[in-house]
Protein backbone atom coordinates (compact mmCIF):
# COMPACT_ATOMS: atom_id res chain seq x y z
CA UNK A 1 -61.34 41.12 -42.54
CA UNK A 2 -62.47 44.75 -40.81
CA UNK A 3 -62.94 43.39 -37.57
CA UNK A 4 -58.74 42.22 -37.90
CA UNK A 5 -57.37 45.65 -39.20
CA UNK A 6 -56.48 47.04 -35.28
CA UNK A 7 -55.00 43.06 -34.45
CA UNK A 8 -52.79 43.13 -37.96
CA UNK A 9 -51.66 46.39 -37.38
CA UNK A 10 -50.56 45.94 -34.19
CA UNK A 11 -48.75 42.73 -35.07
CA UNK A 12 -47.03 44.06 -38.35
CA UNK A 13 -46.03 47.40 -35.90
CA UNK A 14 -44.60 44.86 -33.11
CA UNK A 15 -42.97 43.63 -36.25
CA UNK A 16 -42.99 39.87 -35.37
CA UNK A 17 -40.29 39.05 -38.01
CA UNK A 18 -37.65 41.61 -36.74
CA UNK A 19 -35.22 40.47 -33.92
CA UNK A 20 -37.47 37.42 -32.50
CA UNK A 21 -39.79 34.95 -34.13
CA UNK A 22 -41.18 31.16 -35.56
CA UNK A 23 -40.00 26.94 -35.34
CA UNK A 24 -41.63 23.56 -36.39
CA UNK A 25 -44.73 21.71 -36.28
CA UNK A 26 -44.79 19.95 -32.98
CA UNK A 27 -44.55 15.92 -33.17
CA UNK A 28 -47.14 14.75 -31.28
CA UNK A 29 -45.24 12.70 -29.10
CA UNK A 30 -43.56 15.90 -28.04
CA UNK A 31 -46.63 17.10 -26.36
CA UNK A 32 -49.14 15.29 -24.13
CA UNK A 33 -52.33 15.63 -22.75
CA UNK A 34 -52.69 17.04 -18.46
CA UNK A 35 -54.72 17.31 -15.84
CA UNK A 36 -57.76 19.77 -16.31
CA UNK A 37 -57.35 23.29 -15.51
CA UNK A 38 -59.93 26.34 -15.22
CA UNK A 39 -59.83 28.36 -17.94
CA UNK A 40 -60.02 32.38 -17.78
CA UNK A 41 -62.77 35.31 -18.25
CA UNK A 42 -61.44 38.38 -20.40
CA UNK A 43 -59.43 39.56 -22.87
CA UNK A 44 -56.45 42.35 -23.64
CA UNK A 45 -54.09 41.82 -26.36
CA UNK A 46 -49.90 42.38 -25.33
CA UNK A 47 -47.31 42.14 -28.22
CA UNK A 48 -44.64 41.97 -25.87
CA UNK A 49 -45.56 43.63 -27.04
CA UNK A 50 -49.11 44.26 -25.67
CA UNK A 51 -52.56 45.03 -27.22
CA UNK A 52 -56.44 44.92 -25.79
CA UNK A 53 -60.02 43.63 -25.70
CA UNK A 54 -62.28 43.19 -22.92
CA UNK A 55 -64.97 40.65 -22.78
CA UNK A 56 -67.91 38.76 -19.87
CA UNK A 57 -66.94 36.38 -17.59
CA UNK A 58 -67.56 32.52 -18.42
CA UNK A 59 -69.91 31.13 -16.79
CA UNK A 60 -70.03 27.09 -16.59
CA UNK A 61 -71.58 25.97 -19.34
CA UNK A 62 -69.15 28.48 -21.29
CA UNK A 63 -66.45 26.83 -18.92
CA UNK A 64 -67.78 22.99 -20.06
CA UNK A 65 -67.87 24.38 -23.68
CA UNK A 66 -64.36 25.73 -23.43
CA UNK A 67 -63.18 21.89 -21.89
CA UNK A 68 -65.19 19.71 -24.93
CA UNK A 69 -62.96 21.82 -27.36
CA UNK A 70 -59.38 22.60 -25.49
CA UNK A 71 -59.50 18.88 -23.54
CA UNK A 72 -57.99 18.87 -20.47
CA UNK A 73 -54.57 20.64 -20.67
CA UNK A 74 -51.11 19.75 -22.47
CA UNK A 75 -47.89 18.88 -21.33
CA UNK A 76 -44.09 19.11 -22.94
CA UNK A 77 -42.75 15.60 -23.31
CA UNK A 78 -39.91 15.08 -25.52
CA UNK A 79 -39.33 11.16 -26.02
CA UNK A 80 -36.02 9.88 -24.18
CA UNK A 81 -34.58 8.85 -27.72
CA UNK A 82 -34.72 12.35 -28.37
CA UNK A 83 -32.83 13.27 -25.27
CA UNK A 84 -30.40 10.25 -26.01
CA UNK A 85 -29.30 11.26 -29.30
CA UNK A 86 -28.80 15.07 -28.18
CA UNK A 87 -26.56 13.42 -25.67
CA UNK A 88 -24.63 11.43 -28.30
CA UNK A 89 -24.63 14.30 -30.75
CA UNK A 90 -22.94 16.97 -27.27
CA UNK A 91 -20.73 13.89 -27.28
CA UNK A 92 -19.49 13.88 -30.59
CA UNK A 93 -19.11 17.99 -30.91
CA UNK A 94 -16.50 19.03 -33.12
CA UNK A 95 -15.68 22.20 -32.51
CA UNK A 96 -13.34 24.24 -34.37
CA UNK A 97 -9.89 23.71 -32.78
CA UNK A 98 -7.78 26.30 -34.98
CA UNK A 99 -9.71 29.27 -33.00
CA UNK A 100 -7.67 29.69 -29.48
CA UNK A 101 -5.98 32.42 -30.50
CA UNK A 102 -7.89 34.10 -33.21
CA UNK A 103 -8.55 37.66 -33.03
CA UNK A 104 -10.16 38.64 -36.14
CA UNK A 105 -13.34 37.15 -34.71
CA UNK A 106 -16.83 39.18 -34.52
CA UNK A 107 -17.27 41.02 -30.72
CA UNK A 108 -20.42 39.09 -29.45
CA UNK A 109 -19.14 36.66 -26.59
CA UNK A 110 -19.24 33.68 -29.10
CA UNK A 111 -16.10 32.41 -28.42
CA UNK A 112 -14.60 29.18 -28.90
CA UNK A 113 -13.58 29.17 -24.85
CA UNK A 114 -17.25 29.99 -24.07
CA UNK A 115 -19.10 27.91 -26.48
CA UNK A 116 -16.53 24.90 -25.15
CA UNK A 117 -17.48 25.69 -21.30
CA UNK A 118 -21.65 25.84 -22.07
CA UNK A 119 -21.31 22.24 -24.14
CA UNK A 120 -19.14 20.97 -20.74
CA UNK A 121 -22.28 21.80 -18.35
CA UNK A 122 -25.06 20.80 -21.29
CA UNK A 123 -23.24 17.35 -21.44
CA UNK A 124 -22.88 16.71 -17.62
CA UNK A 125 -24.29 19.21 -15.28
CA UNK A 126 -27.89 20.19 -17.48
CA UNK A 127 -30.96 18.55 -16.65
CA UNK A 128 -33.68 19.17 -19.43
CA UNK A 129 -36.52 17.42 -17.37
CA UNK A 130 -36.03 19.51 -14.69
CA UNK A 131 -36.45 22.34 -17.10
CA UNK A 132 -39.68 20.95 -18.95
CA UNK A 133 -40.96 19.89 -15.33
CA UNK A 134 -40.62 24.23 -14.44
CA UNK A 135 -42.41 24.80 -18.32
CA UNK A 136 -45.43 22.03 -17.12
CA UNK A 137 -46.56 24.03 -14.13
CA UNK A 138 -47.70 26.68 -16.54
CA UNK A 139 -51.12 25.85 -17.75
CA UNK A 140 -50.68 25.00 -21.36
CA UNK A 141 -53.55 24.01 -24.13
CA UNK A 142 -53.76 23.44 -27.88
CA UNK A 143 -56.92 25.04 -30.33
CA UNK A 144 -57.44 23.95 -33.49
CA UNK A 145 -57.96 27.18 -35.80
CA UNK A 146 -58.86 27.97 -39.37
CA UNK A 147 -57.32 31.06 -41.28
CA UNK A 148 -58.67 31.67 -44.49
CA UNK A 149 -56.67 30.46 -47.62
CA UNK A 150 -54.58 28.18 -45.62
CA UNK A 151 -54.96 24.55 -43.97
CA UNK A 152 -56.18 24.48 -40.41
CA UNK A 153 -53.58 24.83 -37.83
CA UNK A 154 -52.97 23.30 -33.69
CA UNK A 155 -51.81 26.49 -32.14
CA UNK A 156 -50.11 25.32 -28.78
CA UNK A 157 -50.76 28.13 -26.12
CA UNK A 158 -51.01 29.48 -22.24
CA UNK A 159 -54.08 30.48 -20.56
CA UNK A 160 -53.31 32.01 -17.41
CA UNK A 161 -56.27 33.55 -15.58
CA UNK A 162 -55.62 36.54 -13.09
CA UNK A 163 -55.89 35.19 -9.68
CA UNK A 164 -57.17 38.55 -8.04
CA UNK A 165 -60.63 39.02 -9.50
CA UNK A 166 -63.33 37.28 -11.70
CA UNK A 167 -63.73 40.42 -13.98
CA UNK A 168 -60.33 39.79 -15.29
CA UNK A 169 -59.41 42.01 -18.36
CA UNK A 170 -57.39 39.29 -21.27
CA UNK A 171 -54.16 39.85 -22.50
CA UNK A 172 -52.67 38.56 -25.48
CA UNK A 173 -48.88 37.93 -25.00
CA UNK A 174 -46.97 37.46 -28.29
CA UNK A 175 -43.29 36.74 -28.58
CA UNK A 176 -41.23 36.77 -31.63
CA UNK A 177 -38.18 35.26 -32.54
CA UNK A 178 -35.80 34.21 -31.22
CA UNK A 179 -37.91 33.84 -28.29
CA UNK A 180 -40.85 31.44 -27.37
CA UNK A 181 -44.23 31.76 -25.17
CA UNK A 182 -41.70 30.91 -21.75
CA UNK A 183 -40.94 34.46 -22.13
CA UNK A 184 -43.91 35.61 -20.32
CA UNK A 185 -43.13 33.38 -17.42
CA UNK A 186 -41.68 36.16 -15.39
CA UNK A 187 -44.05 38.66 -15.45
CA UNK A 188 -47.18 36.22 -15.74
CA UNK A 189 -47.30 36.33 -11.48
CA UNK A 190 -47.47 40.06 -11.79
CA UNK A 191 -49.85 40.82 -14.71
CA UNK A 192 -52.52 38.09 -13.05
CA UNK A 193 -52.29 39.60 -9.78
CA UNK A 194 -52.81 42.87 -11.24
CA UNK A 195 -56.89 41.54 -12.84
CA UNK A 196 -55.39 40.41 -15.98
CA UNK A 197 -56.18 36.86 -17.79
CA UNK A 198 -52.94 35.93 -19.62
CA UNK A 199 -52.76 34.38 -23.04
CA UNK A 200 -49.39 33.42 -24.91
CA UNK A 201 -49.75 31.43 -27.60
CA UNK A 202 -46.76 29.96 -29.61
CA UNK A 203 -47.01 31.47 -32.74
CA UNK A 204 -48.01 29.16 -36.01
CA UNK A 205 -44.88 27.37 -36.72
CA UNK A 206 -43.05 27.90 -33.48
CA UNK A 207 -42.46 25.70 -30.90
CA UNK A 208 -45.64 23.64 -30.65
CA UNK A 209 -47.76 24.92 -32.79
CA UNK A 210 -48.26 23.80 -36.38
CA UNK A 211 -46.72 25.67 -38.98
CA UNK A 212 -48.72 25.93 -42.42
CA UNK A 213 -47.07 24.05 -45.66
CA UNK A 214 -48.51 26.95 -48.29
CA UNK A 215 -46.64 29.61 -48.78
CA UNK A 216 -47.98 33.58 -48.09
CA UNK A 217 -48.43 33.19 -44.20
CA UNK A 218 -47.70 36.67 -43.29
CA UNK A 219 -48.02 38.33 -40.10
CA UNK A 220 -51.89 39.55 -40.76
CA UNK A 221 -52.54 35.67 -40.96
CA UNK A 222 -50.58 34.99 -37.36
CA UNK A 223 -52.86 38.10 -36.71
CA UNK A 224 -56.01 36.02 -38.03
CA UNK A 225 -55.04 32.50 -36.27
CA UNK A 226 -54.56 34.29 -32.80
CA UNK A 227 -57.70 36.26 -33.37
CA UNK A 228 -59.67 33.14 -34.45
CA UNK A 229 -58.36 31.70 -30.76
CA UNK A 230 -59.16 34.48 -28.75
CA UNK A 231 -62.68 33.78 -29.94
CA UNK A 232 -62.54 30.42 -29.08
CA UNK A 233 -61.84 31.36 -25.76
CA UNK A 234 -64.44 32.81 -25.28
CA UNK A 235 -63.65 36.16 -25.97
CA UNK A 236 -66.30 37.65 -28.44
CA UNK A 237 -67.71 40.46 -26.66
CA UNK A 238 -65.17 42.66 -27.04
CA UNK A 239 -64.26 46.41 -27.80
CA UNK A 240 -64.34 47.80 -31.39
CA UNK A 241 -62.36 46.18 -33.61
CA UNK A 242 -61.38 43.53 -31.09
CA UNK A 243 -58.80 45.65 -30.09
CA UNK A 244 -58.51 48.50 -27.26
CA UNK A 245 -55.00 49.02 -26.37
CA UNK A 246 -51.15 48.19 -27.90
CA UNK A 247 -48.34 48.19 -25.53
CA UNK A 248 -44.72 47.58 -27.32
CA UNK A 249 -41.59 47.72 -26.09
CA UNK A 250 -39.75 47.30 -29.50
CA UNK A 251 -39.90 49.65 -32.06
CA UNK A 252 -37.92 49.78 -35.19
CA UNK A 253 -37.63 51.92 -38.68
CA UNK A 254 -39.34 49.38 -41.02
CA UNK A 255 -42.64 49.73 -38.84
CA UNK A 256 -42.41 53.77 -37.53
CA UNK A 257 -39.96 55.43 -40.34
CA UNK A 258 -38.82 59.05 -39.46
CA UNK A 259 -41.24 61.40 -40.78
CA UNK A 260 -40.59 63.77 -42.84
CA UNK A 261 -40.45 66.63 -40.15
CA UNK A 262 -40.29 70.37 -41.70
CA UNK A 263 -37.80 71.21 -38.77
CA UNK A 264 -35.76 68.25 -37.12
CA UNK A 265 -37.58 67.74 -33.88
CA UNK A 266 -35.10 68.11 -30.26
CA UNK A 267 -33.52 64.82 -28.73
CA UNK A 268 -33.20 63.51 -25.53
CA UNK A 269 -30.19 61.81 -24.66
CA UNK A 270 -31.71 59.21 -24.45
CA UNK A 271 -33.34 59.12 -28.04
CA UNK A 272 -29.91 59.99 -28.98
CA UNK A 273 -28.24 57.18 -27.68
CA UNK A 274 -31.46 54.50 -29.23
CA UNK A 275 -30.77 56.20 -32.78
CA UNK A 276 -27.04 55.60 -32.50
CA UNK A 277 -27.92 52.16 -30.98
CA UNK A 278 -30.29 51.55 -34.09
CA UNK A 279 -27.86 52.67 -36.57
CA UNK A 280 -24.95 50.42 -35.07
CA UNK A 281 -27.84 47.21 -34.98
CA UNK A 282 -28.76 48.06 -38.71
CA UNK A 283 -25.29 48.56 -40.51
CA UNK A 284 -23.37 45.79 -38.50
CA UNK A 285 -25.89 43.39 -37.08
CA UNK A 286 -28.63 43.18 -39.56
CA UNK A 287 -26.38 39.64 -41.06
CA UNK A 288 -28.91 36.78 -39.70
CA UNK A 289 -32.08 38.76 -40.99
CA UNK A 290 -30.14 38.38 -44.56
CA UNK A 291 -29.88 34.84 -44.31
CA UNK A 292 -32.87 34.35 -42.19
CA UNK A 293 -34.94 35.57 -44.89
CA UNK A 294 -33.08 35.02 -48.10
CA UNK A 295 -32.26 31.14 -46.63
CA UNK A 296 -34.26 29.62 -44.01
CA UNK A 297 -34.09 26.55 -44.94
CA UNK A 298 -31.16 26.10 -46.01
CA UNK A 299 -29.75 27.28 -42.62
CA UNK A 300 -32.30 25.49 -41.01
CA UNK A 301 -30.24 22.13 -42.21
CA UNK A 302 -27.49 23.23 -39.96
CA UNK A 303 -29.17 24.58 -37.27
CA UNK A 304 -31.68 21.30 -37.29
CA UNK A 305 -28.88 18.83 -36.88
CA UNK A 306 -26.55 20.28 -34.77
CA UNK A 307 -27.57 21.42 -31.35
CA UNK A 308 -24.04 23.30 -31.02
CA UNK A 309 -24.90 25.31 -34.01
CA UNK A 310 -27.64 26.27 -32.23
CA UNK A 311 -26.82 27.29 -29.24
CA UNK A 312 -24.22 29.49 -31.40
CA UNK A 313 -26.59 30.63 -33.19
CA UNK A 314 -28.69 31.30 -30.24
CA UNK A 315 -25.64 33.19 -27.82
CA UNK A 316 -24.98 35.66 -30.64
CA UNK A 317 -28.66 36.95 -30.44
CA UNK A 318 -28.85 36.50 -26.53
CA UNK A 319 -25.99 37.98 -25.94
CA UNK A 320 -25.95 40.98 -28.41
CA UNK A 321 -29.63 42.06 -28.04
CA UNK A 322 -29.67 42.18 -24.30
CA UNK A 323 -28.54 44.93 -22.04
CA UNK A 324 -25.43 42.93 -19.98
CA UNK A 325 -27.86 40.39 -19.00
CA UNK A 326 -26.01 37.88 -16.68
CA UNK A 327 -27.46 34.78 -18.65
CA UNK A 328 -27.23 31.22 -17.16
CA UNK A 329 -25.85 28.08 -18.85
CA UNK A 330 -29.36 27.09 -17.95
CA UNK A 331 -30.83 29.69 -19.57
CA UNK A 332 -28.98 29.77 -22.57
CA UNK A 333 -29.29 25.97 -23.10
CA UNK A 334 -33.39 26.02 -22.55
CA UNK A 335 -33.79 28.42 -25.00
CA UNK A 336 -31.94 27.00 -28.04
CA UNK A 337 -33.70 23.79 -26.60
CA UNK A 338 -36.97 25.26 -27.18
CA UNK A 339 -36.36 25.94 -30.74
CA UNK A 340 -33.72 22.56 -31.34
CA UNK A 341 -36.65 20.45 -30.47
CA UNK A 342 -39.98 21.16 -32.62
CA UNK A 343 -37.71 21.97 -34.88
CA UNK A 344 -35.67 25.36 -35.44
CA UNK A 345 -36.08 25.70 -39.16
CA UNK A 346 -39.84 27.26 -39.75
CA UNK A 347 -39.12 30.15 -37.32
CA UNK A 348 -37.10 31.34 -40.01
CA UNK A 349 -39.72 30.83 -42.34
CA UNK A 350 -41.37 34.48 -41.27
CA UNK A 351 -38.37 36.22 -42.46
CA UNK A 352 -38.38 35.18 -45.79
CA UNK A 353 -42.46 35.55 -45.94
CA UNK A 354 -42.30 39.01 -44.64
CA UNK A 355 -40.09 42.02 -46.48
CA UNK A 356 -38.02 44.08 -44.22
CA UNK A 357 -37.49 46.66 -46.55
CA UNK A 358 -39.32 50.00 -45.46
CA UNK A 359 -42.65 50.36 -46.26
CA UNK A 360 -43.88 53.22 -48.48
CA UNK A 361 -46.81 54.32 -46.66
CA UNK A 362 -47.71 52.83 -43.54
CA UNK A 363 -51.97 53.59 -42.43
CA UNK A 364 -52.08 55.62 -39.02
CA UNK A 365 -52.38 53.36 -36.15
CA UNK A 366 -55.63 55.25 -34.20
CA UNK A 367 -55.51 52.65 -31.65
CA UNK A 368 -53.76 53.92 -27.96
CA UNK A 369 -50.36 52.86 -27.86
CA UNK A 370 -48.01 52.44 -24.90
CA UNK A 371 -44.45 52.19 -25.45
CA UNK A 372 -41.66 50.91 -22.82
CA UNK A 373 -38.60 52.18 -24.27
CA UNK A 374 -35.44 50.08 -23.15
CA UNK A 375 -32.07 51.70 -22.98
CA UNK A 376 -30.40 48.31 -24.13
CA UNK A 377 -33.36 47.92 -27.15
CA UNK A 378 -31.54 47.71 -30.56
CA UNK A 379 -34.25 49.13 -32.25
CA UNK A 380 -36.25 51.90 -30.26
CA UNK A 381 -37.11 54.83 -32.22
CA UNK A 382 -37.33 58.44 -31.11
CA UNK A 383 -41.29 58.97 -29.52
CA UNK A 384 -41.30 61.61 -32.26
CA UNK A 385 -40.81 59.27 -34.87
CA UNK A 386 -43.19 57.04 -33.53
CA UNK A 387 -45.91 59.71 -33.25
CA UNK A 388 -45.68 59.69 -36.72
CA UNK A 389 -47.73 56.59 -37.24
CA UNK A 390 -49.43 55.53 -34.33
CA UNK A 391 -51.60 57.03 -31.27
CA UNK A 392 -48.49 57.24 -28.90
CA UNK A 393 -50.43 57.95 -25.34
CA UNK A 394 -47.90 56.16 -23.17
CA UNK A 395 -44.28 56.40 -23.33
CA UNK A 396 -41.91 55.27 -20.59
CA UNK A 397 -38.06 55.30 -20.90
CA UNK A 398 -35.76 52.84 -18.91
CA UNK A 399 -32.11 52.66 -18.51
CA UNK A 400 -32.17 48.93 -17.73
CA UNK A 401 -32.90 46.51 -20.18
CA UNK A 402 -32.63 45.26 -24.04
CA UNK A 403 -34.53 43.64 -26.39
CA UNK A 404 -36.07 41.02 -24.20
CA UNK A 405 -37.47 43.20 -21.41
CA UNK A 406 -39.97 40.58 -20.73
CA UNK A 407 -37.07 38.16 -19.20
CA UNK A 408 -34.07 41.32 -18.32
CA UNK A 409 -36.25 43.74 -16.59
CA UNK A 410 -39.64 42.49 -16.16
CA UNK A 411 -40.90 44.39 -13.00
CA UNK A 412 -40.11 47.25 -15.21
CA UNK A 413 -42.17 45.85 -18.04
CA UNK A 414 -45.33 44.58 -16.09
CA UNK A 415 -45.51 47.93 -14.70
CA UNK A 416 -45.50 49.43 -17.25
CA UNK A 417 -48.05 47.56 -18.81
CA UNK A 418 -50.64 47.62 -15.42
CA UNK A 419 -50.04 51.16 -15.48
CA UNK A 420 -50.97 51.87 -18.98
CA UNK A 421 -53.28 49.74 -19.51
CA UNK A 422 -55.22 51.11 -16.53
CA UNK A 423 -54.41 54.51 -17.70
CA UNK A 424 -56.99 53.98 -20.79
CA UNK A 425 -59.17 52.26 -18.78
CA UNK A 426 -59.31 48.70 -19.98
C-alpha cells in the first residue's frame, strides 16, 4: 500500500465525494466494442484535479500487449428501447402545476417555467445520437482491475495520447460528481498538443464502469483501481511513489482546514470573497450532500425512474456551482443523460461511504501542488490555509469560472496545468 500513499492523498485532497462524483454498473449492451486505436506512452496524474508520473515510451510489442488486454476500443450504445421509453416517460411528465406563481421557492434557476421549456426541446428538438456520435470520436477503452478486498471491477476509460511528441508525459484526469469523464473533452486538444498523454477514466461505479456490491469502497480504493490501470497501461516506470505532481482546482475545508495560525494571516480580496463564497455554499447549499450521503439509494429510486427528476436534480448543481455559465439545453440534457443512463443511483453511493465531517489530523501532503483558484469555485480556500497541509508551489487565481473549470473556463485551466506542470519539470 506505500507505493499508493501520494495517489490516495491526492484523491481524498481533490475530495472526490464533495460537489461531483459516482453512477451504475454499465449494461453491456450500453457499451460496444470499436475500431482499434493506438494507445499512448507516459504518465501524469490530473484530479481535475491533476496529479503526476512519468514513464518510457511503448514500444510494439508493449503496444500488441496493451491491444490482447484493452481489445480494440469501446463505443456508447444505448439500445433504442432505452431511448423509446425516455421518450414515453418526457411524454408523460407531470410536472407540478400549482407552482406559476410561487415565490417562496429556493434561488437556483429551477423553476417550473424553465424546467417546462428544457423538457419542450428534450422531447422534440434533442437528438441523443448525435450527442453519443460527438462522445464516440473520443477514444474510449475498458480494463479489467483488481483492488484488494473487493470483487474485480471493468473500469470504462479515455486514452488520449499527445499528438505533438512520442515522449509524452501521462496525465490522469479524474472527475467527480456530478460530472463524468466528457468533462475533459475541452481541454483534451490542448493538454495533448502541449506533450501530454491523457487518461480519464470513469470512476468505479460511474457511468460505465462497474461499481463494487461490498460495502467500504472509499476513495483510497478509487485511488487503488485507477492506480492498478495506470499500470496496465503501461505505466510502471514511474517517479517515486507513482506520483510527481497534483494540480487541483477545488479546494474545500474538510480536506485543507484553517490552521491554527498564532496571528490571523492578511487576505486578498479575492480570498475574501472564496471564504464568504465557502461559508454561503456550506450553511445554505450543503442539502444534497445530506441526503446524498445519509440516502443514496433511496433518492436514487426517484432519480432512476424519472429523467425529469434528474435533470432537476442536475440544473440545481449546474446552475449553482458554476460562475454564470451560459449552459445549453444540450448541455444540460447530456449531462443528466450521462448519469440517467448507467444508472444515477451508485454515484451517490461515495457520499454515504465517505464522511464529510472534518478530519482531525490530516498527514502533510509533501508532494508539489498546483492550485487554479476559480473566482466562481464554491469551495476554494485561502492559499494560506492550504499551505497548511500540502506543498502549495503553484497558485493561480482567476476571476472567471466555478466549480467546473474544466468545461467554464478551460483555456484558463489547461494553462494552468501546462504551465505548472512544466514548472516542476515533469
Amino acid at each position: 500500500m506505500d507505493r499508493l500513499k501520494k495517489l490516495v492523498a491526492a484523491l481524498e485532497r481533490s475530495d472526490l465525494s464533495s460537489p461531483e462524483r459516482y453512477g451504475t454498473a454499465c449494461q453491456p449492451s450500453q457499451l460496444n466494442k470499436q475500431s482499434s486505436r493506438k494507445s499512448s506512452d507516459k504518465s501524469i496524474s490530473s484530479v481535475n484535479r491533476v496529479s503526476s508520473n512519468s514513464s518510457s515510451s511503448f514500444d510494439d510489442e508493449t503496444r500488441m500487449k496493451k491491444r490482447a488486454i484493452f481489445g480494440s476500443g469501446q463505443q456508447i450504445n444505448i439500445p433504442d428501447s432505452e431511448l423509446e421509453l425516455l421518450q414515453r416517460k418526457l411524454e408523460l411528465a407531470r410536472l407540478p402545476a400549482n407552482l406559476d406563481k410561487a415565490q417562496w421557492a429556493e434561488n437556483n434557476d429551477v423553476t417550473l417555467g424553465k424546467v417546462k421549456e428544457l423538457v419542450d426541446f428534450w422531447r422534440t428538438g434533442y437528438d441523443w445520437r448525435d450527442e453519443e456520435a460527438k462522445l464516440n470520436r473520443l477514444p474510449q477503452y475498458t480494463a479489467t482491475v483488481k483492488v484488494k478486498g473487493f470483487e474485480e471491477l471493468d473500469l470504462h476509460f479515455l486514452h488520449s495520447p499527445s499528438t505533438s511528441t512520442t515522449t509524452a508525459v501521462p496525465l490522469l484526469f479524474i472527475h467527480g460528481w456530478p460530472g463524468s469523464f466528457a468533462e475533459v473533452t475541452k481541454i483534451l486538444p490542448i493538454l495533448n498538443q502541449a506533450g501530454f498523454d491523457v487518461v480519464a477514466p470513469s470512476l468505479p461505479g460511474y457511468g460505465f464502469s462497474q461499481c463494487p456490491d461490498k460495502p467500504g469502497f472509499k476513495n483510497k480504493h478509487d485511488a487503488e483501481a485507477l492506480h492498478q490501470l495506470m499500470l496496465k497501461l503501461g505505466y510502471n516506470r514511474l517517479y517515486p511513489e507513482h506520483v510527481k505532481a497534483v494540480h487541483i482546482n477545488h479546494v474545500n475545508l474538510v480536506t485543507m482546514p484553517k490552521p491554527e495560525f498564532d496571528k490571523e494571516p492578511h487576505y486578498t480580496d479575492f480570498e475574501k470573497r472564496s471564504i464568504a463564497l465557502h461559508n454561503y455554499f456550506s450553511n445554505f447549499e450543503f442539502a444534497y450532500y445530506r441526503i446524498q450521503g445519509e440516502k443514496p439509494r433511496t433518492l436514487g429510486f426517484a432519480l432512476h425512474d424519472s429523467p425529469v427528476g434528474m435533470l432537476a436534480w442536475m440544473m440545481d448543481k449546474l446552475f449553482t456551482w458554476s460562475d454564470n455559465y451560459p449552459w445549453t439545453a444540450t448541455e444540460l440534457i447530456t449531462w443528466t443523460l450521462l448519469h440517467y443512463f448507467p444508472g444515477p443511483t451508485t454515484p451517490l453511493h461515495m457520499y454515504r461511504e465517505n464522511d464529510a465531517s472534518p478530519r482531525q489530523e490530516f498527514p502533510y501532503e509533501s508532494t508539489p501542488t498546483g492550485v487554479s483558484a476559480f473566482a466562481g469555485e464554491m469551495e476554494m480556500v485561502p492559499r494560506s490555509w492550504a499551505e497548511g497541509t500540502a506543498n502549495i508551489v503553484f497558485w493561480q487565481e482567476h476571476e472567471k469560472g466555478g466549480h467546473f473549470a474544466a468545461w467554464e473556463n478551460p483555456e484558463a485551466l489547461a494553462g494552468d496545468m501546462v504551465k505548472f506542470f512544466r514548472s516542476i519539470g515533469a
